[in-house]
C-alpha atoms as a PDB file:
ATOM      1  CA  UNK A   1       8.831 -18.355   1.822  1.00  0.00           C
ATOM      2  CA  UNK A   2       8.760 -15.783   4.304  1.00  0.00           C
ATOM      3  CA  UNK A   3       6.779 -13.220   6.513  1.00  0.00           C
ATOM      4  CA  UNK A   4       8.433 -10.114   6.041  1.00  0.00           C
ATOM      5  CA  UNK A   5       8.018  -6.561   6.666  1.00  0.00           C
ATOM      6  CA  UNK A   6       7.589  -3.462   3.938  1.00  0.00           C
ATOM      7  CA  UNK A   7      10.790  -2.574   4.208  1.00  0.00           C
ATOM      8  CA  UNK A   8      12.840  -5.554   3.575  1.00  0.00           C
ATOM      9  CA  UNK A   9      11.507  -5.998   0.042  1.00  0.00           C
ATOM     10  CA  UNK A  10      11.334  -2.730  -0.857  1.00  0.00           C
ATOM     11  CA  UNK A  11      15.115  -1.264  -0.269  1.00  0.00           C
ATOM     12  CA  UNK A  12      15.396  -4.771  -2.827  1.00  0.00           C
ATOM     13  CA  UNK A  13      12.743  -3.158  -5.236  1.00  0.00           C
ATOM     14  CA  UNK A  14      14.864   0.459  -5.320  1.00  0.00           C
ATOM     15  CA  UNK A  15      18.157  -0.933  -5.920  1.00  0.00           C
ATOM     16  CA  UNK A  16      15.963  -3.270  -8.737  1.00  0.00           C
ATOM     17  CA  UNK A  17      13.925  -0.282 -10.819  1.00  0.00           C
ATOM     18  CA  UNK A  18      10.760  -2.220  -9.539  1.00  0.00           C
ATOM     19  CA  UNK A  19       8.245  -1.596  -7.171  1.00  0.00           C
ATOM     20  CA  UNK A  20       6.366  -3.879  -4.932  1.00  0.00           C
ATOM     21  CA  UNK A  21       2.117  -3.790  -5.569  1.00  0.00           C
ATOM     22  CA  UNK A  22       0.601  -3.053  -2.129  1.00  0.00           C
ATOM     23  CA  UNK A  23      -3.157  -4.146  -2.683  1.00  0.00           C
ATOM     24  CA  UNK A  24      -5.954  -3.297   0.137  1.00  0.00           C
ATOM     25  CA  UNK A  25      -8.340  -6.097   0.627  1.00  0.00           C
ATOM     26  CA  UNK A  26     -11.944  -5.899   1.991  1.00  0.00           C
ATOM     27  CA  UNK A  27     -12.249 -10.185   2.770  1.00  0.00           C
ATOM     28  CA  UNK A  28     -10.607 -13.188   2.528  1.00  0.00           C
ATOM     29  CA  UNK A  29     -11.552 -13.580  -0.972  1.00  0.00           C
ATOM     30  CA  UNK A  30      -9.968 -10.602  -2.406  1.00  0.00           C
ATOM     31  CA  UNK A  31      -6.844 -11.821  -0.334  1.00  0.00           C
ATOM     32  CA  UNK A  32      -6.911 -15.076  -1.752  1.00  0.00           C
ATOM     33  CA  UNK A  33      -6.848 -13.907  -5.379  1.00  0.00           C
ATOM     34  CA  UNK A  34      -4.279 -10.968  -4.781  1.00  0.00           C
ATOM     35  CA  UNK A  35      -1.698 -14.099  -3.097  1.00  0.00           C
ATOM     36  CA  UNK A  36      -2.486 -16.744  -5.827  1.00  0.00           C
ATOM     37  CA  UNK A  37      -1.653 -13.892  -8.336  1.00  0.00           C
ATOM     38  CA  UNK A  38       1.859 -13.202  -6.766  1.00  0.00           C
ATOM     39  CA  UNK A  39       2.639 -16.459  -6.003  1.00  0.00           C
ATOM     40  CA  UNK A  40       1.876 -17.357  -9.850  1.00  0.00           C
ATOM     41  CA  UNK A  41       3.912 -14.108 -10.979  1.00  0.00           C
ATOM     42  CA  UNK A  42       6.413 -15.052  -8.193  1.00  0.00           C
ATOM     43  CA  UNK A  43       6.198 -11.739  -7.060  1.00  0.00           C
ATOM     44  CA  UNK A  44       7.136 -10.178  -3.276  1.00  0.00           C
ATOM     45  CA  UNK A  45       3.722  -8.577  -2.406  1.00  0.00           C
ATOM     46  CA  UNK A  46       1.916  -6.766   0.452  1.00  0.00           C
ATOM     47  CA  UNK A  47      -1.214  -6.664   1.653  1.00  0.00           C
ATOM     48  CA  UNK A  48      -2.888  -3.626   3.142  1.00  0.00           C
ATOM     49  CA  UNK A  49      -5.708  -3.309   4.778  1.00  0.00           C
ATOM     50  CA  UNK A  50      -7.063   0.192   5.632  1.00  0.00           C
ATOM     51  CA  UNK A  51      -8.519   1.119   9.591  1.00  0.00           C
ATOM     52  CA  UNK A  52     -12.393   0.238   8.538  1.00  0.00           C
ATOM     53  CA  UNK A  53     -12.174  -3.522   7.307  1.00  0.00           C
ATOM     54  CA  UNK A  54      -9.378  -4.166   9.833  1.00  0.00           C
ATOM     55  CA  UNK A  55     -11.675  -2.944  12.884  1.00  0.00           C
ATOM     56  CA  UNK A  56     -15.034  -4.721  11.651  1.00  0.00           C
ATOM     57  CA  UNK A  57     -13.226  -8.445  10.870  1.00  0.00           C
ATOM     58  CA  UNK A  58     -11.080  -8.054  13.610  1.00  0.00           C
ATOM     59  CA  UNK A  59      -6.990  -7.740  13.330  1.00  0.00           C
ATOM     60  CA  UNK A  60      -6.615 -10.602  15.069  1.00  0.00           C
ATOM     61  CA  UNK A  61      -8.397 -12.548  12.457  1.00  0.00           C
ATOM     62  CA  UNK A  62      -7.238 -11.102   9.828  1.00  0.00           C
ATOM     63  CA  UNK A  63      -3.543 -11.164  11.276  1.00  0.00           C
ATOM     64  CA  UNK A  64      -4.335 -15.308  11.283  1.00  0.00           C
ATOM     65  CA  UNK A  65      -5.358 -15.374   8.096  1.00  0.00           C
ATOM     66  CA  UNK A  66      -2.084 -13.697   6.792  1.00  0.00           C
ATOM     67  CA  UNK A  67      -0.220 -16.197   8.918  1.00  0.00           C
ATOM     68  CA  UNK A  68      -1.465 -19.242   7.550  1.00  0.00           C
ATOM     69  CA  UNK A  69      -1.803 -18.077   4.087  1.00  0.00           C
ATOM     70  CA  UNK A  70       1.717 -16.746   4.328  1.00  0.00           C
ATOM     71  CA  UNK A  71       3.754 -19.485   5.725  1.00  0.00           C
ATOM     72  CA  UNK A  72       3.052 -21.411   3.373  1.00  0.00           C
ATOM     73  CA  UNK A  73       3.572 -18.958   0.329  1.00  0.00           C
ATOM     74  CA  UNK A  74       6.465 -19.444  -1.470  1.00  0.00           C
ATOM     75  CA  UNK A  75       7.096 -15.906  -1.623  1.00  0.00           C
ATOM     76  CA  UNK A  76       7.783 -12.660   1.342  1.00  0.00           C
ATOM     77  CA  UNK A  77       5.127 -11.358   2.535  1.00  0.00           C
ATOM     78  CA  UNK A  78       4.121  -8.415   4.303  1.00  0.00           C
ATOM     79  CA  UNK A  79       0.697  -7.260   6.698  1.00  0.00           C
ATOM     80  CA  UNK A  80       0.172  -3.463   6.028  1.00  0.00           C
ATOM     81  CA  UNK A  81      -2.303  -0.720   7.951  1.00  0.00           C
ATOM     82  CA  UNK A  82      -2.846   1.990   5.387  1.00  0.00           C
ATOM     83  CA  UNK A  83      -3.592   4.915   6.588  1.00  0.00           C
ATOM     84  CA  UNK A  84      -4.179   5.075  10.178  1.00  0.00           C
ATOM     85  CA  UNK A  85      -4.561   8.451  12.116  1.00  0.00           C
ATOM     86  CA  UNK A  86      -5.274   7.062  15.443  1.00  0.00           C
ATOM     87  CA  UNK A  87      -1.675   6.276  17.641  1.00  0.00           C
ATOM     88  CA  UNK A  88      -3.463   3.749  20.085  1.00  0.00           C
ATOM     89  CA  UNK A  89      -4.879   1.773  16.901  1.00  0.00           C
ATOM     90  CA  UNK A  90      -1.422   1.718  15.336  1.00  0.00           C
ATOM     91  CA  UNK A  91       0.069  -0.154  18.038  1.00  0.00           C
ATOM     92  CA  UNK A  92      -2.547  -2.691  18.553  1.00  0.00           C
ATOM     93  CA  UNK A  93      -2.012  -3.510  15.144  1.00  0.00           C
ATOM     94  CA  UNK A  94       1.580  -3.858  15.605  1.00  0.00           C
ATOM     95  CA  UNK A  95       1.056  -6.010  18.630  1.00  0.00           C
ATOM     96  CA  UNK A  96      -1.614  -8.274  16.971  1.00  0.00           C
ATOM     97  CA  UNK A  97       0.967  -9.253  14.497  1.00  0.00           C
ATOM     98  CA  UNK A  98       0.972  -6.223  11.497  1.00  0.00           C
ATOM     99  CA  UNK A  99       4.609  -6.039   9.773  1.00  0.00           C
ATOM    100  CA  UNK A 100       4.285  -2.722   8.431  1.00  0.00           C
ATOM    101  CA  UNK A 101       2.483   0.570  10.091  1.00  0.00           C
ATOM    102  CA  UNK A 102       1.297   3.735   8.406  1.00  0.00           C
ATOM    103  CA  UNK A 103       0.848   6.356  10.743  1.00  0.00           C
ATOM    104  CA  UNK A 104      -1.083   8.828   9.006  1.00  0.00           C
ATOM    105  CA  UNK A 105      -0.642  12.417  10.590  1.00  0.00           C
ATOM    106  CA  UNK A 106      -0.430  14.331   7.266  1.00  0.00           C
ATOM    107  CA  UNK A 107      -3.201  16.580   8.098  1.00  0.00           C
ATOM    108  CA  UNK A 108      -1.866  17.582  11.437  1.00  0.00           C
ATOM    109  CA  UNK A 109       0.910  20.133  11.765  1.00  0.00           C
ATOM    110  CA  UNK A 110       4.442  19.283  10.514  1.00  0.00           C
ATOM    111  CA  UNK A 111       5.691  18.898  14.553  1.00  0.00           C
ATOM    112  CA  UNK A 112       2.758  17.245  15.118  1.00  0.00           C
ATOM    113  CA  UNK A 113       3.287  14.952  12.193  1.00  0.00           C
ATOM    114  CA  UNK A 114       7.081  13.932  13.687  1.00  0.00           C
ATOM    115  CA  UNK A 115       5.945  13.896  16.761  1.00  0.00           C
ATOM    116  CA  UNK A 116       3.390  11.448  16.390  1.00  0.00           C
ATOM    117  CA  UNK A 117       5.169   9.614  13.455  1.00  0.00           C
ATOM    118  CA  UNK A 118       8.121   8.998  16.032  1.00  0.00           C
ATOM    119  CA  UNK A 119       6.269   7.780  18.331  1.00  0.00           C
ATOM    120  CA  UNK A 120       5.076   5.026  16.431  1.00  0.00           C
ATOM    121  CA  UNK A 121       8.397   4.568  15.058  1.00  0.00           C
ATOM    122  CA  UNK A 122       9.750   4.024  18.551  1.00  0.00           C
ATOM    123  CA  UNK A 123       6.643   1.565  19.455  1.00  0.00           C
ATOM    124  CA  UNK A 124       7.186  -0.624  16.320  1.00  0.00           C
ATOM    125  CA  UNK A 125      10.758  -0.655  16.221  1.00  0.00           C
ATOM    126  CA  UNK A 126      10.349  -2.157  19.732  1.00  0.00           C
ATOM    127  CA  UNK A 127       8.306  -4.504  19.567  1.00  0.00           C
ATOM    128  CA  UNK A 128       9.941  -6.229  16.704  1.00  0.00           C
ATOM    129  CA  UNK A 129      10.721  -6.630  12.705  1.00  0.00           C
ATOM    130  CA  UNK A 130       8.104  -3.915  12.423  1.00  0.00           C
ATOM    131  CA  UNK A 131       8.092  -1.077   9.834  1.00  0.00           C
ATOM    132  CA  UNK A 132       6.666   2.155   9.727  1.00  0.00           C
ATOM    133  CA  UNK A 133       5.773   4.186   6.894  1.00  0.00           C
ATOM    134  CA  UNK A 134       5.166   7.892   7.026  1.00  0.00           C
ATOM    135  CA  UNK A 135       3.557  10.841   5.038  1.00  0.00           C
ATOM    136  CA  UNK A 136       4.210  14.359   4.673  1.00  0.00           C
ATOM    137  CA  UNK A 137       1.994  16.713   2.543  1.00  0.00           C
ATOM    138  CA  UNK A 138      -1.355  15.084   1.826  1.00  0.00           C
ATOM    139  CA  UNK A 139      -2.722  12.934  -0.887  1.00  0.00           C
ATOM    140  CA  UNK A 140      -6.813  14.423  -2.308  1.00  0.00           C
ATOM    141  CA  UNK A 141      -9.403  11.611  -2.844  1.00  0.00           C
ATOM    142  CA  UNK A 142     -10.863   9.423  -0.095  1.00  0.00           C
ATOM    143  CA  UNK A 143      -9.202   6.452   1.279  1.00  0.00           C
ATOM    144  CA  UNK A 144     -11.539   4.602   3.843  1.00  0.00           C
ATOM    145  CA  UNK A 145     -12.732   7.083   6.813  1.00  0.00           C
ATOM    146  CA  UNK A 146     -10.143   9.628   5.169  1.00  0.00           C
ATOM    147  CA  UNK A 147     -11.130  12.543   2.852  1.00  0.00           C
ATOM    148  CA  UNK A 148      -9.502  15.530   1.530  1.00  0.00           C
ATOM    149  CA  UNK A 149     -10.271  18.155  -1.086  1.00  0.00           C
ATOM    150  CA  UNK A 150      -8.085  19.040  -3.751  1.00  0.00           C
ATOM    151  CA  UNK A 151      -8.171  22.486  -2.181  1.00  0.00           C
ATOM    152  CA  UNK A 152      -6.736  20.908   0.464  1.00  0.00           C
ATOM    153  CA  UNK A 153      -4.371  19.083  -1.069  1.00  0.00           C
ATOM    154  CA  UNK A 154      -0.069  20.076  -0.210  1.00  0.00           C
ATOM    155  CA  UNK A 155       2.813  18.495  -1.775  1.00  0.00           C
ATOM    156  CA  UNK A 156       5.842  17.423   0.236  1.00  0.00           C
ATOM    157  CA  UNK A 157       8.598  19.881   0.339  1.00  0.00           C
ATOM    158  CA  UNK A 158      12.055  18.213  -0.397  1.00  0.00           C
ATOM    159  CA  UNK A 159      14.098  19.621   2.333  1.00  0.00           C
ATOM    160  CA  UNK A 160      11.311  18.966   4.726  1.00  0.00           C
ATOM    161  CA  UNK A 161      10.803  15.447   3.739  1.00  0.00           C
ATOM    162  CA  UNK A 162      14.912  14.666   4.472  1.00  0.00           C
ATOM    163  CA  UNK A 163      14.258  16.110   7.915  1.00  0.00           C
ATOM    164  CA  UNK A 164      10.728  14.958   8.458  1.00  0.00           C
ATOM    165  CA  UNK A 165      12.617  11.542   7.375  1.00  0.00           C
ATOM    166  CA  UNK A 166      15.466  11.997   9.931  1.00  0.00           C
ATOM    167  CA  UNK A 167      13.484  13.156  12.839  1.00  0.00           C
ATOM    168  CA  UNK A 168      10.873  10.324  12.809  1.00  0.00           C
ATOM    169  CA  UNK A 169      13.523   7.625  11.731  1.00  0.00           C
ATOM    170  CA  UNK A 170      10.258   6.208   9.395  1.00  0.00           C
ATOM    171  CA  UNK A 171      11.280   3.430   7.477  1.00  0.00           C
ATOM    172  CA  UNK A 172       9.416   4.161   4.462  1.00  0.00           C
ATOM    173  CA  UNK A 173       8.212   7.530   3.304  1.00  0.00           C
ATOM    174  CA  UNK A 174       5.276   8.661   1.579  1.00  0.00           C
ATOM    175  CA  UNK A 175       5.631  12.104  -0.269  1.00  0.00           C
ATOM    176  CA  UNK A 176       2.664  13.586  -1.946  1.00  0.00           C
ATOM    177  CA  UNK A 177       3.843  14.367  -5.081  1.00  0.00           C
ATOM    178  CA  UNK A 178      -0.150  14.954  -6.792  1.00  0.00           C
ATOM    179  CA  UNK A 179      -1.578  11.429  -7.198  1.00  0.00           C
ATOM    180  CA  UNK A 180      -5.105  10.762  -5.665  1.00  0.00           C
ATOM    181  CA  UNK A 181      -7.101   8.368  -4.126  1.00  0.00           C
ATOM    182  CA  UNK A 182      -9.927   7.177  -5.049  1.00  0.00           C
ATOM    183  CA  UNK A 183     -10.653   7.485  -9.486  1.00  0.00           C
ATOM    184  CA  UNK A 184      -8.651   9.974 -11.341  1.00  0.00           C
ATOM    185  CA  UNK A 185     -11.209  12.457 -12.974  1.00  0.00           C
ATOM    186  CA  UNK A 186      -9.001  13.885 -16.148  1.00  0.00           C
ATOM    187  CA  UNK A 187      -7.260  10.934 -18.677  1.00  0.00           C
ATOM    188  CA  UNK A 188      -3.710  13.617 -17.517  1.00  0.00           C
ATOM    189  CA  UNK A 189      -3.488  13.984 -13.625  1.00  0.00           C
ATOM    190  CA  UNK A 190      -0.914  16.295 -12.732  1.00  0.00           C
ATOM    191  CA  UNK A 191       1.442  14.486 -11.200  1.00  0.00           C
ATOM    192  CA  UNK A 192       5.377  15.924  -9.766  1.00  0.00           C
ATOM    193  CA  UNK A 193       7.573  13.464 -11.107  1.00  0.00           C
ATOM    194  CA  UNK A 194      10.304  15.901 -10.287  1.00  0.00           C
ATOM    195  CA  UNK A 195       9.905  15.991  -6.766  1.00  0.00           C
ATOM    196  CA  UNK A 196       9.355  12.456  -6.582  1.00  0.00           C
ATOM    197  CA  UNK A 197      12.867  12.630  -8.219  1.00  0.00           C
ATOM    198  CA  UNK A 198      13.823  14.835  -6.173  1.00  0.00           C
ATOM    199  CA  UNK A 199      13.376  13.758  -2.877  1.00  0.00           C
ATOM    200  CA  UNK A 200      14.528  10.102  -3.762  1.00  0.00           C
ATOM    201  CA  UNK A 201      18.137  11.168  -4.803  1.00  0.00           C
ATOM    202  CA  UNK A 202      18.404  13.156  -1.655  1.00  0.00           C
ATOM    203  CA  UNK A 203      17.594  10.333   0.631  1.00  0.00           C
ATOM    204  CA  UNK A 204      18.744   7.521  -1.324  1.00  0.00           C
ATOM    205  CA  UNK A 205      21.673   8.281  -3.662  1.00  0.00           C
ATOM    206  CA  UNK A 206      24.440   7.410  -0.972  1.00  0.00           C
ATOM    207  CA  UNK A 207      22.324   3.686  -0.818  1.00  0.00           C
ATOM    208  CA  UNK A 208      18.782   2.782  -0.431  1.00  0.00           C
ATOM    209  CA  UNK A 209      17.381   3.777   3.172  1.00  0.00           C
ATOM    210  CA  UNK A 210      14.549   4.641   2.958  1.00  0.00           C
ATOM    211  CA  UNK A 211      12.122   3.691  -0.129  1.00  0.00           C
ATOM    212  CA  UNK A 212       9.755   6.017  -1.130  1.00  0.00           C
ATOM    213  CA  UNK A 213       5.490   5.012  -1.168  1.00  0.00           C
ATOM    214  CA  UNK A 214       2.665   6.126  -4.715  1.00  0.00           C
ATOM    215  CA  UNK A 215      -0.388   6.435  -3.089  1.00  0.00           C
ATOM    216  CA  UNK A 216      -3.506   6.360  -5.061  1.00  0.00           C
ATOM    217  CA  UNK A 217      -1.982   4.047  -8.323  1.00  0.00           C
ATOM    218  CA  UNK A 218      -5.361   3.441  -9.501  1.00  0.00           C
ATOM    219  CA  UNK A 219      -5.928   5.175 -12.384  1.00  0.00           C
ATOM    220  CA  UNK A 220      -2.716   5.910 -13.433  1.00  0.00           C
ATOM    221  CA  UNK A 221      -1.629   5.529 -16.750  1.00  0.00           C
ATOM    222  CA  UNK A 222       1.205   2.986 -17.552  1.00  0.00           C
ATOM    223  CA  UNK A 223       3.631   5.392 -18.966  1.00  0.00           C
ATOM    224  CA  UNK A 224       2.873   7.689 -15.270  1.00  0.00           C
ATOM    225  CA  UNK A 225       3.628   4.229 -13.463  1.00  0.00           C
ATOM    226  CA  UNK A 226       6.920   3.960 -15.643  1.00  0.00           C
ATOM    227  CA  UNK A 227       8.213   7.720 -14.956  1.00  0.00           C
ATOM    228  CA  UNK A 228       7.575   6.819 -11.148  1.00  0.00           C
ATOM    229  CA  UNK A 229       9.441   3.562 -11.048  1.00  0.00           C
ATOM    230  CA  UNK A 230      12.367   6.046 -12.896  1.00  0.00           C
ATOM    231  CA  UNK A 231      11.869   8.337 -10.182  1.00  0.00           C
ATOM    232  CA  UNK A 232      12.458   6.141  -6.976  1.00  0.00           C
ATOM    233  CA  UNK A 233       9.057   4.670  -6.610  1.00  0.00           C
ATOM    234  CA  UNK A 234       9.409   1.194  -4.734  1.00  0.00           C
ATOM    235  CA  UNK A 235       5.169   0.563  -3.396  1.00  0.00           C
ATOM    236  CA  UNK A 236       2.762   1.009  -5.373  1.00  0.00           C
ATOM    237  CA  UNK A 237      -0.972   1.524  -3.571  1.00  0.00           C
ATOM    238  CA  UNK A 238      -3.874   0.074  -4.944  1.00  0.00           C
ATOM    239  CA  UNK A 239      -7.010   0.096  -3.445  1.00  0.00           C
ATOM    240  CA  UNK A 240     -10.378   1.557  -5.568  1.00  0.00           C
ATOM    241  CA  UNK A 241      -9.765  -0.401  -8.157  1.00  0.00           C
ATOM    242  CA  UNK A 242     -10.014  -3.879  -6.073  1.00  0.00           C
ATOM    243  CA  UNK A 243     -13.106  -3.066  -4.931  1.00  0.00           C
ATOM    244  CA  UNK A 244     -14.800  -2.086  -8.089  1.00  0.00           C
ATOM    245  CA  UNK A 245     -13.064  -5.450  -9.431  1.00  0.00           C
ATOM    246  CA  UNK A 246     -14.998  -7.276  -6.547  1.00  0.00           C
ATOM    247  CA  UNK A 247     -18.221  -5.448  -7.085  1.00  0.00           C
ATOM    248  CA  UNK A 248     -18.138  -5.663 -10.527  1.00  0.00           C
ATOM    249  CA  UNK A 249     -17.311  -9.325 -10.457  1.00  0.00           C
ATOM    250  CA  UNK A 250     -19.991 -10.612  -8.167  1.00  0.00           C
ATOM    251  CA  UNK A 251     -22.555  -8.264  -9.561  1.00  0.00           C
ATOM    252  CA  UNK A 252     -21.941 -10.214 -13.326  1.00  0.00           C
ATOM    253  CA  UNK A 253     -21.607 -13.333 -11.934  1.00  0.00           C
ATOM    254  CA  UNK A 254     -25.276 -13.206 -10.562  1.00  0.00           C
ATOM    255  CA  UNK A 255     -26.924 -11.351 -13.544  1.00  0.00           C
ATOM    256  CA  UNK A 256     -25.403 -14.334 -15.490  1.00  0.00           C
ATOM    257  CA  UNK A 257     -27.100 -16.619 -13.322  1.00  0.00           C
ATOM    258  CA  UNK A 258     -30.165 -15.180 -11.406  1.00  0.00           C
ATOM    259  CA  UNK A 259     -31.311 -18.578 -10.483  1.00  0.00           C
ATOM    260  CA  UNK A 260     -28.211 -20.096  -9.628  1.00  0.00           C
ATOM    261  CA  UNK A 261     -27.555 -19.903  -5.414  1.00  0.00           C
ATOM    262  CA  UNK A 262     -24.382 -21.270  -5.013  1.00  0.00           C
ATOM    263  CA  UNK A 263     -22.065 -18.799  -3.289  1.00  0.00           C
ATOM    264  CA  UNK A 264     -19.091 -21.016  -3.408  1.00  0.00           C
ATOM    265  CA  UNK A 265     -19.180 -20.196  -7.476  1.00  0.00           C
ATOM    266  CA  UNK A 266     -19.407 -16.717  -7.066  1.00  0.00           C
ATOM    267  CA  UNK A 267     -16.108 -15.901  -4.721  1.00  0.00           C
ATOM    268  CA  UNK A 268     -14.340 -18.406  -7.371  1.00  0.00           C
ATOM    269  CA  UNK A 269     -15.613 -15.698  -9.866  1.00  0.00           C
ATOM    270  CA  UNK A 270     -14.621 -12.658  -7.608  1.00  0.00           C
ATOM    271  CA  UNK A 271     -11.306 -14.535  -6.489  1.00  0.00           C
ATOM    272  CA  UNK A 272     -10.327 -14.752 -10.705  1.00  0.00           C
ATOM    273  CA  UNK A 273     -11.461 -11.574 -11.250  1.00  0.00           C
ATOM    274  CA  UNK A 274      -8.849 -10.460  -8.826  1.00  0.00           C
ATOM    275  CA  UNK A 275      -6.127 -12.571  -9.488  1.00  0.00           C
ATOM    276  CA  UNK A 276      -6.325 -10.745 -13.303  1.00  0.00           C
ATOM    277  CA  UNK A 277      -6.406  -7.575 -12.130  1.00  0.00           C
ATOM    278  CA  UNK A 278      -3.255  -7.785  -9.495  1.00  0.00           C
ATOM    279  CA  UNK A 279      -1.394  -9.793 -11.985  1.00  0.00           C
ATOM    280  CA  UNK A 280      -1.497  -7.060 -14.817  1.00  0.00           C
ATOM    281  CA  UNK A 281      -0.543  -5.029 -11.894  1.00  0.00           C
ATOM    282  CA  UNK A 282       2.343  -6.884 -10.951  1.00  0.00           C
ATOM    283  CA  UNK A 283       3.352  -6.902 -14.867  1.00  0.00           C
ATOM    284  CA  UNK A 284       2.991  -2.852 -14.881  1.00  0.00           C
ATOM    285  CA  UNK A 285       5.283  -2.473 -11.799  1.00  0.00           C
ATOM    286  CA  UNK A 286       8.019  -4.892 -12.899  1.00  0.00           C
ATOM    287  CA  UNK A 287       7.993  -7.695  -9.639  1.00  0.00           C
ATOM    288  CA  UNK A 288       7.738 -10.782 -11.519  1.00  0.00           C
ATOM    289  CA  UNK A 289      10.412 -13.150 -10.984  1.00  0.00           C
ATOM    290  CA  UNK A 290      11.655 -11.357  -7.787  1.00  0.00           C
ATOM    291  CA  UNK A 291      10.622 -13.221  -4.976  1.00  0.00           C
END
């Protein structure tokens, strides 16, 4: 249907009660299996890959992929970096062909964070239908090259994040609210639906502008995923739980069939394997039927 960035779809998720499943992929398998799930849920989706994967199969590759994949979809689609901390890296992406940039400056001071934030704002916005997506406070867990403590860990202040929002004119905002990346360790994370609540009605209740971003959804129970749709969430991260679903997959596959050497079966196995996993997603987070 369409290439599209993060934003289009997502002001559409808000003003729906859905959100939009934003699934990191390692290879071309994974992203074959998270596309033939949407397009069979006829779901808007994004793909995301983080700085690691991107740099060591190339963005220009992997922006080619997307193309050809996408074009012919019959759904939008969008190209996301996750997490990014370096500027320069940020706008390669965007000039390779990326449709949605995450400047990651979290960890850096708050003027710091805007400054750099803006910056890529200003680059993107430039260059084309490019949008960015921001964080404030930071999000525990690890999430490719990135790792922070719990210890560490700051939610995002409400009246910051409307002026962190308005200084950095970011597209789409990522609070921290207490989700994690990486695997949940207690069956009750604490999680700040309130402030997730919070912050959405005070930059969205005079209209969508700018929909808010869960990091670290896997893990989450359903009826946390519910409360955070209530609460303004429009993208939904997942990223851990794709690649355990691809290691998982391909390590059964070839206990099941030690003397079988036929790669070609395997990916079909990993490529299912992920198809089943983003569609339950895409049932969880309410997209189906919206493209």
């Amino acid at each position: 249907m369409s290439i599209v960035n993060a934003k289009e779809i997502m002001v559409e998720a808000a003003k729906g009660k859905y959100a939009v499943g934003a699934f990191n992929i390692t290879d071309l398998i994974q992203l074959e299996g998270v596309v033939d799930a949407a397009v069979e849920k006829k779901s808007p989706l994004i793909i995301q890959t983080s700085v690691k994967p991107s740099k060591f199969l190339g963005r220009d590759v992997l922006v080619a992929i997307f193309r050809t994949i996408a074009e012919s979809a019959p759904i939008p689609i969008c190209l996301h970096l996750d997490h990014c901390t370096e500027v320069d890296y940020c706008k390669a992406c965007a000039d390779s062909g990326y449709t949605n940039i995450m400047i990651d400056a979290s960890k850096q001071s708050y003027e710091e964070n805007i400054r750099q934030t803006k910056e890529i704002v200003d680059y993107c916005h430039s260059v084309g239908n490019i949008s960015v997506e921001g964080e404030l406070g930071t999000v525990s867990g690890v999430e490719d090259q990135i790792i922070v403590s719990e210890d560490e860990t700051q939610l995002a202040n409400p009246a910051q994040a409307v002026e962190f929002v308005e200084r950095t004119g970011v597209d789409i905002f990522a609070p921290a609210i207490g989700t994690a990346h990486g695997v949940y360790k207690t069956k009750n994370p604490k999680v700040d639906f309130e402030r997730m609540a919070t912050i959405n009605k005070m930059l969205n209740s005079n209209g969508i502008k700018t929909p808010l971003v869960v990091h670290g959804g896997t893990g989450l129970p359903e009826d946390y995923i519910k409360k955070l749709l209530e609460a303004g969430g429009a993208k939904f991260n997942v990223s851990t739980e794709l690649k355990r679903v691809l290691i998982d997959a391909k390590y059964d596959y070839i206990c099941a069939h030690r003397e079988e050497y036929d790669p070609g079966k395997v990916d079909v196995a990993v490529r299912d394997a992920i198809r089943k996993a983003v569609g339950h997603w895409i049932d969880m987070l309410g997209s189906e039927g919206k493209a």
